[in-house]
PDB file of N, CA and C in Angstrom:
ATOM      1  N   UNK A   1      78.185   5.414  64.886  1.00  0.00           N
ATOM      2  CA  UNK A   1      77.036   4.601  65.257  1.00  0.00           C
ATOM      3  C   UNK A   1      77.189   4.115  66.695  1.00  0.00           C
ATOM      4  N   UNK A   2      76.364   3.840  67.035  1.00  0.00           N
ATOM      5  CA  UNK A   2      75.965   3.220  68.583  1.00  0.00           C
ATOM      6  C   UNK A   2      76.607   2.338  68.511  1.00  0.00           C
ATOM      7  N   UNK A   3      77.105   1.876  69.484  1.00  0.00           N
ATOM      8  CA  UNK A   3      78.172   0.303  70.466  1.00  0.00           C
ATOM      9  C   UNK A   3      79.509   0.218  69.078  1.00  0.00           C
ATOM     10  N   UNK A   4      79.360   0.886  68.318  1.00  0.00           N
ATOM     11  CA  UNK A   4      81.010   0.986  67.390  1.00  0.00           C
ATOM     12  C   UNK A   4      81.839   1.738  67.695  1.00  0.00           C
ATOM     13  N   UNK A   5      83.116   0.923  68.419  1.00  0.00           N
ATOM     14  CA  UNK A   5      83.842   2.017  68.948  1.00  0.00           C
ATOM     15  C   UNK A   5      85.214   1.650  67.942  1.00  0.00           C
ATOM     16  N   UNK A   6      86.404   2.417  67.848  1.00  0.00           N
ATOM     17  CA  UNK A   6      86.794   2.303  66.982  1.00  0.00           C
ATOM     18  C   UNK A   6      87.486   1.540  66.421  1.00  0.00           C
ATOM     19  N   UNK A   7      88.096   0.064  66.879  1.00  0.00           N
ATOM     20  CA  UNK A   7      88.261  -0.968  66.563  1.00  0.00           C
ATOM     21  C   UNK A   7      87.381  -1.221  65.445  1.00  0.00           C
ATOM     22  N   UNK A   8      86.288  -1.449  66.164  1.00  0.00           N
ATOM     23  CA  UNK A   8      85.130  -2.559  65.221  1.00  0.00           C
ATOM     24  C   UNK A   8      84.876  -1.594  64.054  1.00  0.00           C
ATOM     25  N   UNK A   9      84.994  -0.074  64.253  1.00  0.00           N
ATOM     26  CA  UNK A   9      84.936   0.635  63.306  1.00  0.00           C
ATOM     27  C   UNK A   9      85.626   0.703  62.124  1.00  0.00           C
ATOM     28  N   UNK A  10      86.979   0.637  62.434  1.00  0.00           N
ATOM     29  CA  UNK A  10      88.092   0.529  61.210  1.00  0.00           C
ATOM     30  C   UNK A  10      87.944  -1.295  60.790  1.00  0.00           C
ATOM     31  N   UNK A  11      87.629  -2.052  61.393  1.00  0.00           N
ATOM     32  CA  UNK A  11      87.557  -3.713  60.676  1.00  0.00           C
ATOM     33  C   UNK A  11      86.390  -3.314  59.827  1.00  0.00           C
ATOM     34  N   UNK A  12      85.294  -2.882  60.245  1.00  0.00           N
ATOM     35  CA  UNK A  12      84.102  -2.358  59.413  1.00  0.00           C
ATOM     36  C   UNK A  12      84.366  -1.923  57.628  1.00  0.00           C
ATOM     37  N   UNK A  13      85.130  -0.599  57.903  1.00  0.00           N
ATOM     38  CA  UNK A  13      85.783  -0.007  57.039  1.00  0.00           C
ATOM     39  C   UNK A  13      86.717  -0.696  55.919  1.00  0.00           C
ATOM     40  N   UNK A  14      87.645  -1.940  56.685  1.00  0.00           N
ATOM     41  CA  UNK A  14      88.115  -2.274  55.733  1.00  0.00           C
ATOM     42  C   UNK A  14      87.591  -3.685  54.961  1.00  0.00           C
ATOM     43  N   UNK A  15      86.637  -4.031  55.400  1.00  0.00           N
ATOM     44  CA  UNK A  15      85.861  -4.774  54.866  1.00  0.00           C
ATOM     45  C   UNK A  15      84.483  -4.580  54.086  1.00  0.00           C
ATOM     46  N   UNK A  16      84.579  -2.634  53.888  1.00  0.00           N
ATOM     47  CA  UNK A  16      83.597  -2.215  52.986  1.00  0.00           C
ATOM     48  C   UNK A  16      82.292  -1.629  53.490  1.00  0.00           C
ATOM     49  N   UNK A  17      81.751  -1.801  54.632  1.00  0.00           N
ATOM     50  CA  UNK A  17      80.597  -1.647  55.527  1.00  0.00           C
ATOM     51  C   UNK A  17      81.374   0.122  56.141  1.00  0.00           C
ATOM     52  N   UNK A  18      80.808   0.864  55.151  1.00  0.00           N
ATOM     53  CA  UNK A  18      81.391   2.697  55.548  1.00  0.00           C
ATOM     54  C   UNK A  18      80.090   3.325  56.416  1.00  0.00           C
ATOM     55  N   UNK A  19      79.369   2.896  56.110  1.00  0.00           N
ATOM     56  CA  UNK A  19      77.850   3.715  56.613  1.00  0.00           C
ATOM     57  C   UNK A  19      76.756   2.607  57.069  1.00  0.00           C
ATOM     58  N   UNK A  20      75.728   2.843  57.968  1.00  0.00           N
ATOM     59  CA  UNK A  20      74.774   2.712  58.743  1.00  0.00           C
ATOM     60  C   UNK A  20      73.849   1.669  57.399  1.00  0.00           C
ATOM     61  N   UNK A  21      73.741   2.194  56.334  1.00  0.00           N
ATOM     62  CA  UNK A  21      73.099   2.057  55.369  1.00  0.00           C
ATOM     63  C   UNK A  21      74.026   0.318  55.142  1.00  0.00           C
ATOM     64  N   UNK A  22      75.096   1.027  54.685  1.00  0.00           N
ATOM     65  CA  UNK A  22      76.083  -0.381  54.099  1.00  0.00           C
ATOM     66  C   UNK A  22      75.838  -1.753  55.492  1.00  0.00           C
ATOM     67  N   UNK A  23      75.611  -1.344  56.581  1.00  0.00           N
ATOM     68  CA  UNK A  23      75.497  -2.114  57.409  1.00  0.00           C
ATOM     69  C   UNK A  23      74.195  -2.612  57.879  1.00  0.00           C
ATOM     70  N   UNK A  24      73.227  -2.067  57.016  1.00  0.00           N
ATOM     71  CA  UNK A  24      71.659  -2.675  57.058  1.00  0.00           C
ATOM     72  C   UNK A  24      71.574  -3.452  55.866  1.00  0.00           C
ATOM     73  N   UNK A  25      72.637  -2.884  54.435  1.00  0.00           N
ATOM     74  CA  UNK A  25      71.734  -3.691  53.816  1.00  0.00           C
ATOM     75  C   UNK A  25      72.932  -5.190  54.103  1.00  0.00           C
ATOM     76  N   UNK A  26      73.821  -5.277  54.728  1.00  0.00           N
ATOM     77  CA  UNK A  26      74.530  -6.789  54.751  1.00  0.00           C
ATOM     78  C   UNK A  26      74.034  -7.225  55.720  1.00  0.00           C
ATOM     79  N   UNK A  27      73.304  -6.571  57.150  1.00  0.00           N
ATOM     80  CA  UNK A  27      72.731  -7.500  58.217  1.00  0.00           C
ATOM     81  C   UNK A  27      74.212  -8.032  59.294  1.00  0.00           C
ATOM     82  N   UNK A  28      73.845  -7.876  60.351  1.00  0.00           N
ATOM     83  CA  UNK A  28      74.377  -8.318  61.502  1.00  0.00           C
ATOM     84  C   UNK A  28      75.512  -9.175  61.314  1.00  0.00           C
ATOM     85  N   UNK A  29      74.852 -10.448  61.031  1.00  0.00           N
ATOM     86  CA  UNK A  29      75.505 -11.767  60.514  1.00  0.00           C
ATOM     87  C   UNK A  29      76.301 -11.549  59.624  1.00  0.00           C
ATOM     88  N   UNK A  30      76.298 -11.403  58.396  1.00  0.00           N
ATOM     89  CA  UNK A  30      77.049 -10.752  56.976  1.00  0.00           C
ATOM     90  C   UNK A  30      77.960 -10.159  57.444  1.00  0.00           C
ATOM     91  N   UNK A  31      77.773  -8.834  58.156  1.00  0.00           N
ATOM     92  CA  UNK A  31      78.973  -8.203  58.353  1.00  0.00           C
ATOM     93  C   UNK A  31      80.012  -8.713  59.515  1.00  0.00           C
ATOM     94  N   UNK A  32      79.208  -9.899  60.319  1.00  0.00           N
ATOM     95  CA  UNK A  32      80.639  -9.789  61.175  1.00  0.00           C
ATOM     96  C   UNK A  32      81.160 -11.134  60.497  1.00  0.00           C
ATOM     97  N   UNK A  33      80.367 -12.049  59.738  1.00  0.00           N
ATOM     98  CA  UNK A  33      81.187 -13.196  58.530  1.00  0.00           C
ATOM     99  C   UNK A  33      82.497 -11.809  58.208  1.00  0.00           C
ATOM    100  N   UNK A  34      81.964 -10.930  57.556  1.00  0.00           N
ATOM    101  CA  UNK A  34      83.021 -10.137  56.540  1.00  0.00           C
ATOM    102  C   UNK A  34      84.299  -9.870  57.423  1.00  0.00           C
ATOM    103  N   UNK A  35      83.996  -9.602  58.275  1.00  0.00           N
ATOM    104  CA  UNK A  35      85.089  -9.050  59.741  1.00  0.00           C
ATOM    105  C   UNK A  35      85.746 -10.576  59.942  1.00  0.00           C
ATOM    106  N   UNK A  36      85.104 -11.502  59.926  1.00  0.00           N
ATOM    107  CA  UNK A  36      86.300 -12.897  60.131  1.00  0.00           C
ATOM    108  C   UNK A  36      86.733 -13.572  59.134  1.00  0.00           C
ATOM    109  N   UNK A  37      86.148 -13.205  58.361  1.00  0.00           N
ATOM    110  CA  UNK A  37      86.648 -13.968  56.362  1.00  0.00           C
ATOM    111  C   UNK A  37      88.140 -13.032  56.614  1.00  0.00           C
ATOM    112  N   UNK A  38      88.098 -11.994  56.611  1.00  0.00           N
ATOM    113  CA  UNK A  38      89.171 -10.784  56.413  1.00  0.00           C
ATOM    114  C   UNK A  38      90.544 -10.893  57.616  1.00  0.00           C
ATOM    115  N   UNK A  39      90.029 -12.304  58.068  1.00  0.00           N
ATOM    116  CA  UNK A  39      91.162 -12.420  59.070  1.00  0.00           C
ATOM    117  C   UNK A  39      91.182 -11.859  60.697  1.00  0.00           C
ATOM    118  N   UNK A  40      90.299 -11.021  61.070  1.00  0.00           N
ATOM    119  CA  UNK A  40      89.804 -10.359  62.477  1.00  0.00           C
ATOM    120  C   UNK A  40      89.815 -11.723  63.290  1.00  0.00           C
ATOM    121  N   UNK A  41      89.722 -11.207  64.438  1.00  0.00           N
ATOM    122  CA  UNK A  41      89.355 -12.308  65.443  1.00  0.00           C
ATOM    123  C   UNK A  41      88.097 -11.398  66.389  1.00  0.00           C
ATOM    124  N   UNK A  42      86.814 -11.023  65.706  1.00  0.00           N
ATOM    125  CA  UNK A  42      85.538 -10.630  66.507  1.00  0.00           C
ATOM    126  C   UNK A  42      85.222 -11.994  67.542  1.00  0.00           C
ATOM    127  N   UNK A  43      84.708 -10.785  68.990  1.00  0.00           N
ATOM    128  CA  UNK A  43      84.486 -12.138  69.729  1.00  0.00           C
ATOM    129  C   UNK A  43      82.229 -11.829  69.347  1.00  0.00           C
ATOM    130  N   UNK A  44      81.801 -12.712  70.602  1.00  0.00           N
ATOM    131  CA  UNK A  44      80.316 -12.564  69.387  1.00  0.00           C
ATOM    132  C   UNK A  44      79.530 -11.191  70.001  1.00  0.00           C
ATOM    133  N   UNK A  45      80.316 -10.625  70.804  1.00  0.00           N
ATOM    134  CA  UNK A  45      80.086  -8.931  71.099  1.00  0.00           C
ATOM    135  C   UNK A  45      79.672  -7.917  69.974  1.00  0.00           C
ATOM    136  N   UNK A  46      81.051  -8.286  68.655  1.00  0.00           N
ATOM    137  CA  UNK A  46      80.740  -7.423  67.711  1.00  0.00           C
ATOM    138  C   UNK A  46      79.553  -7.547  67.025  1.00  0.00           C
ATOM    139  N   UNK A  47      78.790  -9.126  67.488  1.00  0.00           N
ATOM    140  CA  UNK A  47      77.391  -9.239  66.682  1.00  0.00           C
ATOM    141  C   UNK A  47      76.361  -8.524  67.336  1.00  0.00           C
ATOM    142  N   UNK A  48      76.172  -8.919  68.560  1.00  0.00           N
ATOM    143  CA  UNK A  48      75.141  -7.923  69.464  1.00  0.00           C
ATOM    144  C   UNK A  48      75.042  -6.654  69.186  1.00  0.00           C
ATOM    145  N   UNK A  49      76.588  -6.082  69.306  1.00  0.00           N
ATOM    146  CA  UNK A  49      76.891  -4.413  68.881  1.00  0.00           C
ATOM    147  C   UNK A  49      76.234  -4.225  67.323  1.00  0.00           C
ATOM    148  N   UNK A  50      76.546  -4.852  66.614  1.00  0.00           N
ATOM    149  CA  UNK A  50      75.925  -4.527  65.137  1.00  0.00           C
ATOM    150  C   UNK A  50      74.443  -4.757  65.105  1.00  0.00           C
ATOM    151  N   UNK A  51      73.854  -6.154  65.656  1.00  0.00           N
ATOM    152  CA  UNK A  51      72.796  -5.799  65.837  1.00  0.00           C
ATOM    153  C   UNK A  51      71.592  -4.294  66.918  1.00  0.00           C
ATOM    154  N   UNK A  52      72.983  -3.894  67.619  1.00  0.00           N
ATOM    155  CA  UNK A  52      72.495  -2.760  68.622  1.00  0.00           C
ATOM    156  C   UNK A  52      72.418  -1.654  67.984  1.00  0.00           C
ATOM    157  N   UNK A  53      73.474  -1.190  66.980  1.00  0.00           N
ATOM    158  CA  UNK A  53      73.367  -0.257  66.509  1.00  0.00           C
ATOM    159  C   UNK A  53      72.546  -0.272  65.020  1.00  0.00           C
ATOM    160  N   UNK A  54      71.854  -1.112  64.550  1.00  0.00           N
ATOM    161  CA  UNK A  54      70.916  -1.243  63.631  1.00  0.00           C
ATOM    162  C   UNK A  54      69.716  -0.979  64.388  1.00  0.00           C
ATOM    163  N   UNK A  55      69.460  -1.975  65.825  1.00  0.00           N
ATOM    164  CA  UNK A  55      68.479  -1.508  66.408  1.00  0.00           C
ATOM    165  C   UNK A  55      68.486  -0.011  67.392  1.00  0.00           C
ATOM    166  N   UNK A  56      69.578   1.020  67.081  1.00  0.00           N
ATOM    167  CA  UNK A  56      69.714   1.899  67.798  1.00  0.00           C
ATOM    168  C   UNK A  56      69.467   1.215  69.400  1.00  0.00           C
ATOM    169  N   UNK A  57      69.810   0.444  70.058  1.00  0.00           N
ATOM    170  CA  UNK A  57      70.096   0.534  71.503  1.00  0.00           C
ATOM    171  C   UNK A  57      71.604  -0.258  71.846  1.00  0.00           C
ATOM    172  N   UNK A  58      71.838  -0.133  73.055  1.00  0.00           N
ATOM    173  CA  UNK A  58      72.494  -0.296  73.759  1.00  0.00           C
ATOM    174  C   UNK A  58      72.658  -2.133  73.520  1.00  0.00           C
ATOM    175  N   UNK A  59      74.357  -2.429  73.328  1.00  0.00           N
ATOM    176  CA  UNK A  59      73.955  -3.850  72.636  1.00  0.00           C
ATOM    177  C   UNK A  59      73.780  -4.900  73.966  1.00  0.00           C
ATOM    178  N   UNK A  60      73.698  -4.965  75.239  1.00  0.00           N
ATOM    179  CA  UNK A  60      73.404  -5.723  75.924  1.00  0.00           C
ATOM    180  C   UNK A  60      71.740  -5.574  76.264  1.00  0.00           C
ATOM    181  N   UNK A  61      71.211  -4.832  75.303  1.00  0.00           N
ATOM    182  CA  UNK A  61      69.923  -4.578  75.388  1.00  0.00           C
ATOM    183  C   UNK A  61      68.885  -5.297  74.249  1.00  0.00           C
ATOM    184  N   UNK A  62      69.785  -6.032  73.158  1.00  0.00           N
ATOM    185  CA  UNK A  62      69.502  -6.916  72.285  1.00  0.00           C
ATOM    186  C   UNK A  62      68.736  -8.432  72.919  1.00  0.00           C
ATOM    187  N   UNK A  63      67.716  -8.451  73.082  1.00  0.00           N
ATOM    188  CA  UNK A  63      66.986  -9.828  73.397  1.00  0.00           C
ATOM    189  C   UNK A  63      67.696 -10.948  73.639  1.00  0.00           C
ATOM    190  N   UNK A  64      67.744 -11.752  74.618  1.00  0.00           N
ATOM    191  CA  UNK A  64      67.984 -12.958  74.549  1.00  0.00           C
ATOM    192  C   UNK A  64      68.201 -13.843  73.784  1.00  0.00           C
ATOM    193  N   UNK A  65      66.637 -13.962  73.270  1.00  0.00           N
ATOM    194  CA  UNK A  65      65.970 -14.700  72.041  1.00  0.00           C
ATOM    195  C   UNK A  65      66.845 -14.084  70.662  1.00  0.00           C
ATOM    196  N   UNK A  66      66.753 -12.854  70.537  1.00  0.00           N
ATOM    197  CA  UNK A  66      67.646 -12.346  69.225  1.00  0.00           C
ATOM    198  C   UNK A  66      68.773 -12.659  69.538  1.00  0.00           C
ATOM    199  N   UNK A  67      69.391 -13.018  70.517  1.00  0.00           N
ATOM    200  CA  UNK A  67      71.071 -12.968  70.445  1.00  0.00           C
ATOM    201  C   UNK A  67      71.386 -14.052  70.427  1.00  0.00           C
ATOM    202  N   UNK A  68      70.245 -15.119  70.582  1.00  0.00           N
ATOM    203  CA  UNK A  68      70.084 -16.844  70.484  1.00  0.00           C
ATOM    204  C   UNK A  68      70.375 -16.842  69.044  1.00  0.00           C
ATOM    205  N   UNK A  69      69.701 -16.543  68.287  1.00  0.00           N
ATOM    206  CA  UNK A  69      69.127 -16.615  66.897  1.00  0.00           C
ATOM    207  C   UNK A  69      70.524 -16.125  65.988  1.00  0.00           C
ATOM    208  N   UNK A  70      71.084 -15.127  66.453  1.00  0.00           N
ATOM    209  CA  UNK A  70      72.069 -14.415  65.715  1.00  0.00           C
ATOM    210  C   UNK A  70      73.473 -14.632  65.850  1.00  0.00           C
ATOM    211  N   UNK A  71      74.030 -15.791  67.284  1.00  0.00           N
ATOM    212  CA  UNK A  71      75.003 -16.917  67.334  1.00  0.00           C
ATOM    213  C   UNK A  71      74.205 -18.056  66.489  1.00  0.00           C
ATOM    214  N   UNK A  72      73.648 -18.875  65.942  1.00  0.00           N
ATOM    215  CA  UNK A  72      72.747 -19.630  65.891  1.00  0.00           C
ATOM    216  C   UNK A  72      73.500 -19.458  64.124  1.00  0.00           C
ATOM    217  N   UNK A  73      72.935 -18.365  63.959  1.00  0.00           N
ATOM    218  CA  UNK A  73      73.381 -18.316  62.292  1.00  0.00           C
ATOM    219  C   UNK A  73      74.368 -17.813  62.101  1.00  0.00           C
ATOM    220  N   UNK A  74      75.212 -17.217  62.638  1.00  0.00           N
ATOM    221  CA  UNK A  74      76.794 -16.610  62.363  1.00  0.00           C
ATOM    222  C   UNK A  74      77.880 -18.383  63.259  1.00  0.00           C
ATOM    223  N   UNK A  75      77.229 -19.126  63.818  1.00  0.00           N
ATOM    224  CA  UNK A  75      77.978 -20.260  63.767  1.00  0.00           C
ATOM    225  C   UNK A  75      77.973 -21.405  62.896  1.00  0.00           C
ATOM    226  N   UNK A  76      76.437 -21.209  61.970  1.00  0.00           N
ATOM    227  CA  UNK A  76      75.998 -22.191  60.960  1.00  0.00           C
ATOM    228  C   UNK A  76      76.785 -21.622  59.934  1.00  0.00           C
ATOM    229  N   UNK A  77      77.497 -19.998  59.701  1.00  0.00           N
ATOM    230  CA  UNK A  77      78.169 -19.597  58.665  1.00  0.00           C
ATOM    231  C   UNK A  77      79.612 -19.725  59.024  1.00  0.00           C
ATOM    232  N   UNK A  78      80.267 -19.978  59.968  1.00  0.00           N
ATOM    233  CA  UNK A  78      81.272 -20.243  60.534  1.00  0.00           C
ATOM    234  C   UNK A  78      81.348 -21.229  59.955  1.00  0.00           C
ATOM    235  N   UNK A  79      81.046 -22.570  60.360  1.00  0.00           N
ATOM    236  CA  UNK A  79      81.003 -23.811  60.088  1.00  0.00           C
ATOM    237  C   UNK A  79      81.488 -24.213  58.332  1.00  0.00           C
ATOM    238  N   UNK A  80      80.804 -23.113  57.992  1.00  0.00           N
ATOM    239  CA  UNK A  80      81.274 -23.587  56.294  1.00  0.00           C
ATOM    240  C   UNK A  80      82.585 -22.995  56.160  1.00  0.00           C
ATOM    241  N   UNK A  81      83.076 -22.213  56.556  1.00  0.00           N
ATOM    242  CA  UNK A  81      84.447 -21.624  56.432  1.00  0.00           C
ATOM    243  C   UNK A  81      85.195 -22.966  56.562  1.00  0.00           C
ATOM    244  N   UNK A  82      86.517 -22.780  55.562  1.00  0.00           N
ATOM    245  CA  UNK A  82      87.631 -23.381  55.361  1.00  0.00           C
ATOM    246  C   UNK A  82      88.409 -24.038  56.781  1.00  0.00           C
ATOM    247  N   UNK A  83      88.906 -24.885  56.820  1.00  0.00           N
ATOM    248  CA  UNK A  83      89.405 -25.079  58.724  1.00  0.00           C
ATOM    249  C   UNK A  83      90.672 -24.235  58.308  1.00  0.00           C
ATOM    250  N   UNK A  84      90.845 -23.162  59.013  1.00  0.00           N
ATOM    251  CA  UNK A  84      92.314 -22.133  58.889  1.00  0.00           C
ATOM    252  C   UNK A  84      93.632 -22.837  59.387  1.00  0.00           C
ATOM    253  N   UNK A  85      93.298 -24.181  60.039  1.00  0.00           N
ATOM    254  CA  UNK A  85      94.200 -24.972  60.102  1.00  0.00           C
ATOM    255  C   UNK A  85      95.171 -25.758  59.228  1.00  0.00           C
ATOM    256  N   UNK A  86      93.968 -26.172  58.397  1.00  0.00           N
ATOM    257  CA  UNK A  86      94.348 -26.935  56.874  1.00  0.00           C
ATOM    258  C   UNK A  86      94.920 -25.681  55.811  1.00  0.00           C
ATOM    259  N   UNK A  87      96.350 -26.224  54.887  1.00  0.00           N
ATOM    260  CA  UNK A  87      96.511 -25.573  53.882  1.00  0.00           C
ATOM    261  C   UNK A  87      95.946 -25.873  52.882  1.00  0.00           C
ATOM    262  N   UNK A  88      95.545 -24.322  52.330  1.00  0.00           N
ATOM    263  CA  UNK A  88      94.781 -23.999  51.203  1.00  0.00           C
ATOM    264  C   UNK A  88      95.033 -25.416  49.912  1.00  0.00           C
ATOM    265  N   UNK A  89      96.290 -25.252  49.944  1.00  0.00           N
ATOM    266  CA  UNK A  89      96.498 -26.424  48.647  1.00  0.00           C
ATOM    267  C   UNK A  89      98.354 -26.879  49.138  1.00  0.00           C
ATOM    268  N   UNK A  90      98.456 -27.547  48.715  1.00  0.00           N
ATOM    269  CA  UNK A  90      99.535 -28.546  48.362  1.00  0.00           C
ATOM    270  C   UNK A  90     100.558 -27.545  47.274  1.00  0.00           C
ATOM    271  N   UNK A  91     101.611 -27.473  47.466  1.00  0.00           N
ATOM    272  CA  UNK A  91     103.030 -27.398  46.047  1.00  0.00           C
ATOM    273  C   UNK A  91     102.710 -27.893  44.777  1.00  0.00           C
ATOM    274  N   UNK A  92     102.558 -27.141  43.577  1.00  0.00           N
ATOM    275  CA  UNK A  92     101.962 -27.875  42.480  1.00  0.00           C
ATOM    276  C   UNK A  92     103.576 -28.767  41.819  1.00  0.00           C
ATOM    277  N   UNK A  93     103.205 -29.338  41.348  1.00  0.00           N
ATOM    278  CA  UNK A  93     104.597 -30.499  40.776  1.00  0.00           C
ATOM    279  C   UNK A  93     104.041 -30.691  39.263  1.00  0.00           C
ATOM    280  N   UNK A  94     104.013 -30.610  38.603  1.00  0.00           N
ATOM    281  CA  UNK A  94     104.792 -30.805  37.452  1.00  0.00           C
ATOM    282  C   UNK A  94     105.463 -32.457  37.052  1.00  0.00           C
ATOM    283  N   UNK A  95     104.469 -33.360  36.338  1.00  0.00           N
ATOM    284  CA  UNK A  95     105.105 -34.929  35.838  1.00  0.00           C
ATOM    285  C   UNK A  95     105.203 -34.655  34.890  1.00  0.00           C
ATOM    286  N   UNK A  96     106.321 -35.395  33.627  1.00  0.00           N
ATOM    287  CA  UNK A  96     106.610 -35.494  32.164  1.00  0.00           C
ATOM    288  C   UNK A  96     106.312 -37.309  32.236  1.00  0.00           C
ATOM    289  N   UNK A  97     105.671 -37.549  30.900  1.00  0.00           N
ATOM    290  CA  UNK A  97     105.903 -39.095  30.912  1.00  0.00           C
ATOM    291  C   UNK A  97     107.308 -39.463  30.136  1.00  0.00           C
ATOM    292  N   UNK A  98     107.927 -40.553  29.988  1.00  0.00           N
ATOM    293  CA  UNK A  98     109.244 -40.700  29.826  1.00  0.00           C
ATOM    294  C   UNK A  98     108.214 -42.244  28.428  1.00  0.00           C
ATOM    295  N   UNK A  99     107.858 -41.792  27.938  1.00  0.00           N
ATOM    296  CA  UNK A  99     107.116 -42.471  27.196  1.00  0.00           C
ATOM    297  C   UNK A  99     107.855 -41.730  25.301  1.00  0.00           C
ATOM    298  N   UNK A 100     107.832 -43.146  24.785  1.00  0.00           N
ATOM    299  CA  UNK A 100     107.849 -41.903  23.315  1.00  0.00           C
ATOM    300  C   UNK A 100     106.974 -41.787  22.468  1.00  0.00           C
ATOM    301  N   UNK A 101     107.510 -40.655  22.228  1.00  0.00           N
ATOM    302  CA  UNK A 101     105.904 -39.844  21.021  1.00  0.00           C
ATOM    303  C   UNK A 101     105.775 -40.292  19.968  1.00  0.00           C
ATOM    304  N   UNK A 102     107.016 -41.175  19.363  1.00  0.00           N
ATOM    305  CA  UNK A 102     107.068 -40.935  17.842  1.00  0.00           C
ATOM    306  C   UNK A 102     106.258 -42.294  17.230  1.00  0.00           C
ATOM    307  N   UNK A 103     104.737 -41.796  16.733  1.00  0.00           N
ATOM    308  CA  UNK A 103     104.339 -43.000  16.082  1.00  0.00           C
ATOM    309  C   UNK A 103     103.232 -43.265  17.530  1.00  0.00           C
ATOM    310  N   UNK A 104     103.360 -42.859  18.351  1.00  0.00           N
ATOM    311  CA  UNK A 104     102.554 -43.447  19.701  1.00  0.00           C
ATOM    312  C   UNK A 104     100.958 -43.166  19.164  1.00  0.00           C
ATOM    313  N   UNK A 105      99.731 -43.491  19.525  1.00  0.00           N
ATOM    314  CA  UNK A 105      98.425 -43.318  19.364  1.00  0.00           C
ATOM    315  C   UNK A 105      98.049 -42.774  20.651  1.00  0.00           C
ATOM    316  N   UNK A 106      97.638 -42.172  20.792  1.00  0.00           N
ATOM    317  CA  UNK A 106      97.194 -40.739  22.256  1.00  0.00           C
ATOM    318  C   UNK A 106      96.571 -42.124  23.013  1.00  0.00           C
ATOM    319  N   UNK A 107      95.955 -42.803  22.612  1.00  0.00           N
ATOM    320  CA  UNK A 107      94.856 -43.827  23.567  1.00  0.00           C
ATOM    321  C   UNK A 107      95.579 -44.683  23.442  1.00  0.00           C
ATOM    322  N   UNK A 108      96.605 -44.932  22.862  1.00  0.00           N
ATOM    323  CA  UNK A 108      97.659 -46.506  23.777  1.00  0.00           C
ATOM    324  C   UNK A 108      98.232 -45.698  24.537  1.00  0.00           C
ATOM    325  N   UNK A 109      98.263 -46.919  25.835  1.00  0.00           N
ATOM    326  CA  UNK A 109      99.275 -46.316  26.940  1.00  0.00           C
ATOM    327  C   UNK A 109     100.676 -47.150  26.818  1.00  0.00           C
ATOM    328  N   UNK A 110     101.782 -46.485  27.887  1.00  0.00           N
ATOM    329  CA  UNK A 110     102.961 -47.041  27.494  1.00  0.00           C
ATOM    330  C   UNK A 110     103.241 -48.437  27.363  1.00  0.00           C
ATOM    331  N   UNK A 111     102.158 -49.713  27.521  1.00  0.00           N
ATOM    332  CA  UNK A 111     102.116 -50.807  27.991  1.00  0.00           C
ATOM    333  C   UNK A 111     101.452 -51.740  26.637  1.00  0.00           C
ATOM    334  N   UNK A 112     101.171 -50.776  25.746  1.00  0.00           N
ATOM    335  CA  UNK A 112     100.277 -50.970  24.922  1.00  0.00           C
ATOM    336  C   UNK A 112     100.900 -51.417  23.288  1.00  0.00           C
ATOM    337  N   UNK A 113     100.954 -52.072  22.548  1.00  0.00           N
ATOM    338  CA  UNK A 113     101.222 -52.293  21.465  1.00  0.00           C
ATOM    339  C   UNK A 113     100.773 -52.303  20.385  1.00  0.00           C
ATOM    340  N   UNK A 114      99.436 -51.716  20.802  1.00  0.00           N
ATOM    341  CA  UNK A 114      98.082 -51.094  19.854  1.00  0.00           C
ATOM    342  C   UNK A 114      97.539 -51.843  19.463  1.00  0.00           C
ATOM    343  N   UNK A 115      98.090 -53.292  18.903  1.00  0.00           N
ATOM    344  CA  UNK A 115      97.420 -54.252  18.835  1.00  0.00           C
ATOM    345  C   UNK A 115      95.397 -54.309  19.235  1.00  0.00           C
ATOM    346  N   UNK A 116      94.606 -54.927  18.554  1.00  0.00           N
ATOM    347  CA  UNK A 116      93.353 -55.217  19.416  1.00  0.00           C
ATOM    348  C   UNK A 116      93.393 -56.627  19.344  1.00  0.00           C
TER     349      UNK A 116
END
């Protein structure tokens, strides 16, 4: 395809987008989300280019106005992404209560003498 050279080609590939087709029906935006979910570092070239080669031209030939529009929503989808800064989660740990079972009522707590 037009403005895919083979970088953007193989990130393409391994994020599922094989054909012209696979890359119309996810749209510009979609596919270069897929290219940075997957860990890539696309700069917003690869969006123009995807939008260039959907529109068959040359991707510095993509409108102004369209290339407004198409940072515009690939940064509003950015934005929801995870901060890659922050870890995913915390060490899971594991508490036992040091409480005893025998005779205990699930809804008294250890403080409790069941009493009402």
């Amino acid at each position: 395809m037009r403005n895919i050279g083979p970088k953007s080609s193989a990130w393409l590939r391994q994020v599922g987008l094989h054909t012209r087709e696979d890359l119309a029906a996810a749209g510009p935006v979609d596919a270069y989300m897929r290219v940075r979910r997957a860990g890539f570092r696309p700069s917003m070239n690869l969006l123009y280019a995807l939008e260039g080669a959907l529109l068959d031209c040359h991707w510095q030939e993509v409108p102004e106005q369209r290339r407004q529009q198409l940072v515009a929503e690939a940064q509003a989808a950015i934005a929801e992404l995870p901060d890659p800064r922050r870890p995913a989660a915390g060490p899971v740990t594991t508490t036992h209560s040091d409480r005893d079972d025998e005779g205990d009522d699930a809804a008294s707590g250890p403080d409790d003498d069941g009493r009402d």
